[in-house]
N, C-alpha and C. Protein backbone atom coordinates (compact mmCIF):
# COMPACT_ATOMS: atom_id res chain seq x y z
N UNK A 1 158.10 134.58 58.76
CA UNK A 1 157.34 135.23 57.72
C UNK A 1 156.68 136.49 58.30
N UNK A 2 156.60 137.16 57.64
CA UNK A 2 156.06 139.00 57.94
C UNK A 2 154.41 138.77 58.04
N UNK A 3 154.13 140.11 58.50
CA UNK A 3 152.69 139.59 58.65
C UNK A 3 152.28 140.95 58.87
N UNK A 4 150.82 141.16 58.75
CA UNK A 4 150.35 142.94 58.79
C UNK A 4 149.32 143.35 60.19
N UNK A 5 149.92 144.13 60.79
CA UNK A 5 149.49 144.46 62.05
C UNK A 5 148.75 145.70 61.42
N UNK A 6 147.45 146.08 62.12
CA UNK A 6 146.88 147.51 62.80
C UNK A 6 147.07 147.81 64.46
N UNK A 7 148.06 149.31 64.20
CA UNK A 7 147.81 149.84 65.48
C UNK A 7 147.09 150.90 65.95
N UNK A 8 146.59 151.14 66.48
CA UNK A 8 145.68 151.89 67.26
C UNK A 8 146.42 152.90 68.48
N UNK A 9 146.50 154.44 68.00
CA UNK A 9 147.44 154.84 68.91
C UNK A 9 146.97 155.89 69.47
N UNK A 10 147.09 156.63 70.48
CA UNK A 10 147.04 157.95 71.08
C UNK A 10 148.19 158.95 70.73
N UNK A 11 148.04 160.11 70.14
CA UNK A 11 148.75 160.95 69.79
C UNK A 11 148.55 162.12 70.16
N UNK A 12 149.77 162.39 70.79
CA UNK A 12 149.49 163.81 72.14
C UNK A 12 149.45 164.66 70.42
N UNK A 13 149.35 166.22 71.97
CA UNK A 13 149.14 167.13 70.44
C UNK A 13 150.42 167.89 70.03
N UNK A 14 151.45 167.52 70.68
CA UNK A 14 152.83 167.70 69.84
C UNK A 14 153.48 166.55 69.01
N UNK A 15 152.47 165.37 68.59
CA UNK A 15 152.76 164.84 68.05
C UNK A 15 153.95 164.16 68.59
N UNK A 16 154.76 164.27 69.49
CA UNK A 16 155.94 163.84 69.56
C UNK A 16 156.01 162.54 70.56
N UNK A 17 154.71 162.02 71.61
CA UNK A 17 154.87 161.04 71.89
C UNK A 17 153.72 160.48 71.40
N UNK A 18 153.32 159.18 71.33
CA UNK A 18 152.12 158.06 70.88
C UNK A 18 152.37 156.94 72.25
N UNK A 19 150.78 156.62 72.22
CA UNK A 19 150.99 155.63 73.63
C UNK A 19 150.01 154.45 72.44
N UNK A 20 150.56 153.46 72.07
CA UNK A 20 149.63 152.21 72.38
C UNK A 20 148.77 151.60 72.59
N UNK A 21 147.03 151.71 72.40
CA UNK A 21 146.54 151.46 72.90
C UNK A 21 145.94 149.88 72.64
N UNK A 22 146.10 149.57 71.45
CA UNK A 22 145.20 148.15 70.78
C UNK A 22 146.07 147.84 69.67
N UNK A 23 145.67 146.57 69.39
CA UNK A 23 146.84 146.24 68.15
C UNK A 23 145.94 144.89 67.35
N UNK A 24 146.03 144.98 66.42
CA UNK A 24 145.07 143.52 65.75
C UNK A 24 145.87 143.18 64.50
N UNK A 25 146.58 141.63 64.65
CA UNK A 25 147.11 141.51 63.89
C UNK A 25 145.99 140.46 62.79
N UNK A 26 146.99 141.19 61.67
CA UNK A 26 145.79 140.32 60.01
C UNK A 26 146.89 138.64 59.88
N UNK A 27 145.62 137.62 59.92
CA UNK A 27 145.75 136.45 59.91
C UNK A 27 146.25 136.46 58.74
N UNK A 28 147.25 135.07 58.36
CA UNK A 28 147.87 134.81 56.91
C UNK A 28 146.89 134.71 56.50
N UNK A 29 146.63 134.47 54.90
CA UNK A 29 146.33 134.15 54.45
C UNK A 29 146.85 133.36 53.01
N UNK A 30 146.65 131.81 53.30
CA UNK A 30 146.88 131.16 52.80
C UNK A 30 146.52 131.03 51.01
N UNK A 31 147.03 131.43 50.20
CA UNK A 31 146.68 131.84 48.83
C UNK A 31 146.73 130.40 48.61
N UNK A 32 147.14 129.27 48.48
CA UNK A 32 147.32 127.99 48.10
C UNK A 32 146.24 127.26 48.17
N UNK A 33 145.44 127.63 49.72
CA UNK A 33 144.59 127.25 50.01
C UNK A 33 143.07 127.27 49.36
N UNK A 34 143.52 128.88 48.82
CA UNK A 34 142.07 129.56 48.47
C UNK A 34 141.16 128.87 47.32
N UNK A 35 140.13 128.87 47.25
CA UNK A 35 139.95 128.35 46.04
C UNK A 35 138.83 129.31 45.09
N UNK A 36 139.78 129.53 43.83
CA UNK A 36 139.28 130.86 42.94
C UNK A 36 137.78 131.13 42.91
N UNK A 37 136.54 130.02 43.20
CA UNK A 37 135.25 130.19 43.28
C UNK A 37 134.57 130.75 44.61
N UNK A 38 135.53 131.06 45.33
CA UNK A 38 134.92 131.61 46.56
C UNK A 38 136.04 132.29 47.23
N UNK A 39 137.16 132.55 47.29
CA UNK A 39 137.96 133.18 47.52
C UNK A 39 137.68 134.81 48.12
N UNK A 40 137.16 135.75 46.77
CA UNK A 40 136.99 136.59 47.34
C UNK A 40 135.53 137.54 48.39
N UNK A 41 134.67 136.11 48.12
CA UNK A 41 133.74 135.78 49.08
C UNK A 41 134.29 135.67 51.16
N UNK A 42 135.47 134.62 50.88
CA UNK A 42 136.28 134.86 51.80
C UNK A 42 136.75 136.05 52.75
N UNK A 43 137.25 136.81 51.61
CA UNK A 43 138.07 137.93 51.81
C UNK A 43 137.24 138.83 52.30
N UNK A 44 136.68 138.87 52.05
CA UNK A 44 134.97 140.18 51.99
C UNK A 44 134.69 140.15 53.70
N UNK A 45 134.51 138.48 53.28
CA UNK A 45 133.85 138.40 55.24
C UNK A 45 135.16 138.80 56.31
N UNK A 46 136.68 138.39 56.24
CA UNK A 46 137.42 138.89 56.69
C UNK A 46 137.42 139.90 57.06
N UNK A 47 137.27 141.11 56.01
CA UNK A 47 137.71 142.22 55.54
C UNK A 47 136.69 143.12 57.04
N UNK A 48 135.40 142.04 56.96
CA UNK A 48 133.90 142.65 57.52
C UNK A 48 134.18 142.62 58.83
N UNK A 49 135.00 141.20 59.32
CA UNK A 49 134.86 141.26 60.49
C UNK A 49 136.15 141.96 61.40
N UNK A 50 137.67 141.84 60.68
CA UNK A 50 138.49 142.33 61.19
C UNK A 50 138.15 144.14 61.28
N UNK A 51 137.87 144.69 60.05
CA UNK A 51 137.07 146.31 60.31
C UNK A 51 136.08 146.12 60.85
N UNK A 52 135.42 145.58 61.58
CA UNK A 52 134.52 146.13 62.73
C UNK A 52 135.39 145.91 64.20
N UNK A 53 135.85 144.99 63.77
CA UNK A 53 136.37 145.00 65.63
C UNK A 53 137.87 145.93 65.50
N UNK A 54 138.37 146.91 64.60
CA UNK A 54 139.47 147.52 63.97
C UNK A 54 138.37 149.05 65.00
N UNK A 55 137.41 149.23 64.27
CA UNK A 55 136.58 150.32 64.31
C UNK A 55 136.12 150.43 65.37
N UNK A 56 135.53 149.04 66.16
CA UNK A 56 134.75 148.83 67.38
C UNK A 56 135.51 149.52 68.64
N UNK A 57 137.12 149.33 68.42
CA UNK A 57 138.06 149.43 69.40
C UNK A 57 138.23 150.70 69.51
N UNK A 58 138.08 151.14 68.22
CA UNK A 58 139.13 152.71 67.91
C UNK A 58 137.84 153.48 68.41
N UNK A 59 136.59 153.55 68.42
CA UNK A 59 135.40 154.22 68.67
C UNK A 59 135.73 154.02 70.45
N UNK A 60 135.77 153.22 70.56
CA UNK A 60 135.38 152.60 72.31
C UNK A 60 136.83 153.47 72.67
N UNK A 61 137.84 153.36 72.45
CA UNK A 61 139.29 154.17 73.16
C UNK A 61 139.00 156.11 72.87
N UNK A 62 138.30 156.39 71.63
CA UNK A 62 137.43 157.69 71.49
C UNK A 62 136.36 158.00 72.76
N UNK A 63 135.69 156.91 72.91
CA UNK A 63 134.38 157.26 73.94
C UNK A 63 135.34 157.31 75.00
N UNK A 64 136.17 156.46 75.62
CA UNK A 64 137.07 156.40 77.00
C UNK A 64 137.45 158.17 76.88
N UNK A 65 137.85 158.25 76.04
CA UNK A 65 138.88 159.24 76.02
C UNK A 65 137.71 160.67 76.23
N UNK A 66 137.10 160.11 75.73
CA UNK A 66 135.47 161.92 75.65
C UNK A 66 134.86 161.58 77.41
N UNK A 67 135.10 160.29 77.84
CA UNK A 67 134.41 160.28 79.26
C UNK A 67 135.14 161.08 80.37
N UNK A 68 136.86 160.75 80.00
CA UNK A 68 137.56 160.78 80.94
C UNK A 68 137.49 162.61 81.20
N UNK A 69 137.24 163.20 79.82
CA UNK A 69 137.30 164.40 80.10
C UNK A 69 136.14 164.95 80.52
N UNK A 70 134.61 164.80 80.23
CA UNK A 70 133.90 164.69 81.11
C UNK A 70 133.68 164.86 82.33
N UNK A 71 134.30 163.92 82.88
CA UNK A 71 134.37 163.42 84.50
C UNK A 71 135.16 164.15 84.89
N UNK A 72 136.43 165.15 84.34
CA UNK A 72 137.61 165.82 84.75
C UNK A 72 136.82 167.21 84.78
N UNK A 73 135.80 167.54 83.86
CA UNK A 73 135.50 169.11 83.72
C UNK A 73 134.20 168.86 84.97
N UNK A 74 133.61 167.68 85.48
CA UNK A 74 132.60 167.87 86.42
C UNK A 74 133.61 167.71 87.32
N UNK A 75 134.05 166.96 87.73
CA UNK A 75 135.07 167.38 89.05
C UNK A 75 135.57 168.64 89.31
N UNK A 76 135.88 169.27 88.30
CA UNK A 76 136.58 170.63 88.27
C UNK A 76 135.54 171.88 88.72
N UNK A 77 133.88 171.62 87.98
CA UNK A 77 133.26 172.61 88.38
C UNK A 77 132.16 172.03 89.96
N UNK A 78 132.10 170.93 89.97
CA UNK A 78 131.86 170.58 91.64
C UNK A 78 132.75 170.35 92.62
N UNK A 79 133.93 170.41 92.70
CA UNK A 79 134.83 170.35 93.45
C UNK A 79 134.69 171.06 94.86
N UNK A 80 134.64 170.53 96.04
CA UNK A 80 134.87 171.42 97.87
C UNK A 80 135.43 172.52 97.81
């Protein structure tokens, strides 16, 4: 059975390669199971917790990515 992934990617600026960085796949969800009085009560909290740790990741691989250059432009202007 199919199932719905988020990926999380790095995209140079020719667009032409992407590297991988995180991937979070969305749990089934069992419609059989659900039951119509709370269902989309369910969904909500899902929704809450898979987008934060969706967001949490994609922010945190942003900050990596703003440090690394950082640390590359102080090396560059303190350098021997």
């Amino acid at each position: 059975m199919s199932h719905l992934r988020v990926i999380i990617c790095r995209v140079e600026e020719d667009e032409a390669q992407m590297t991988e960085l995180a991937s979070f796949d969305l749990a089934e969800v069992e419609v059989a199971k659900l039951k119509p009085e709370t269902a989309l009560d369910g969904l909500e909290m899902t929704t809450q917790v898979v987008g934060q740790a969706v967001l949490g990741e994609l922010l945190k691989q942003q900050w990596i990515g703003i440090d690394q250059q950082l640390v590359k432009t102080y090396q560059q202007e303190f350098s021997p």
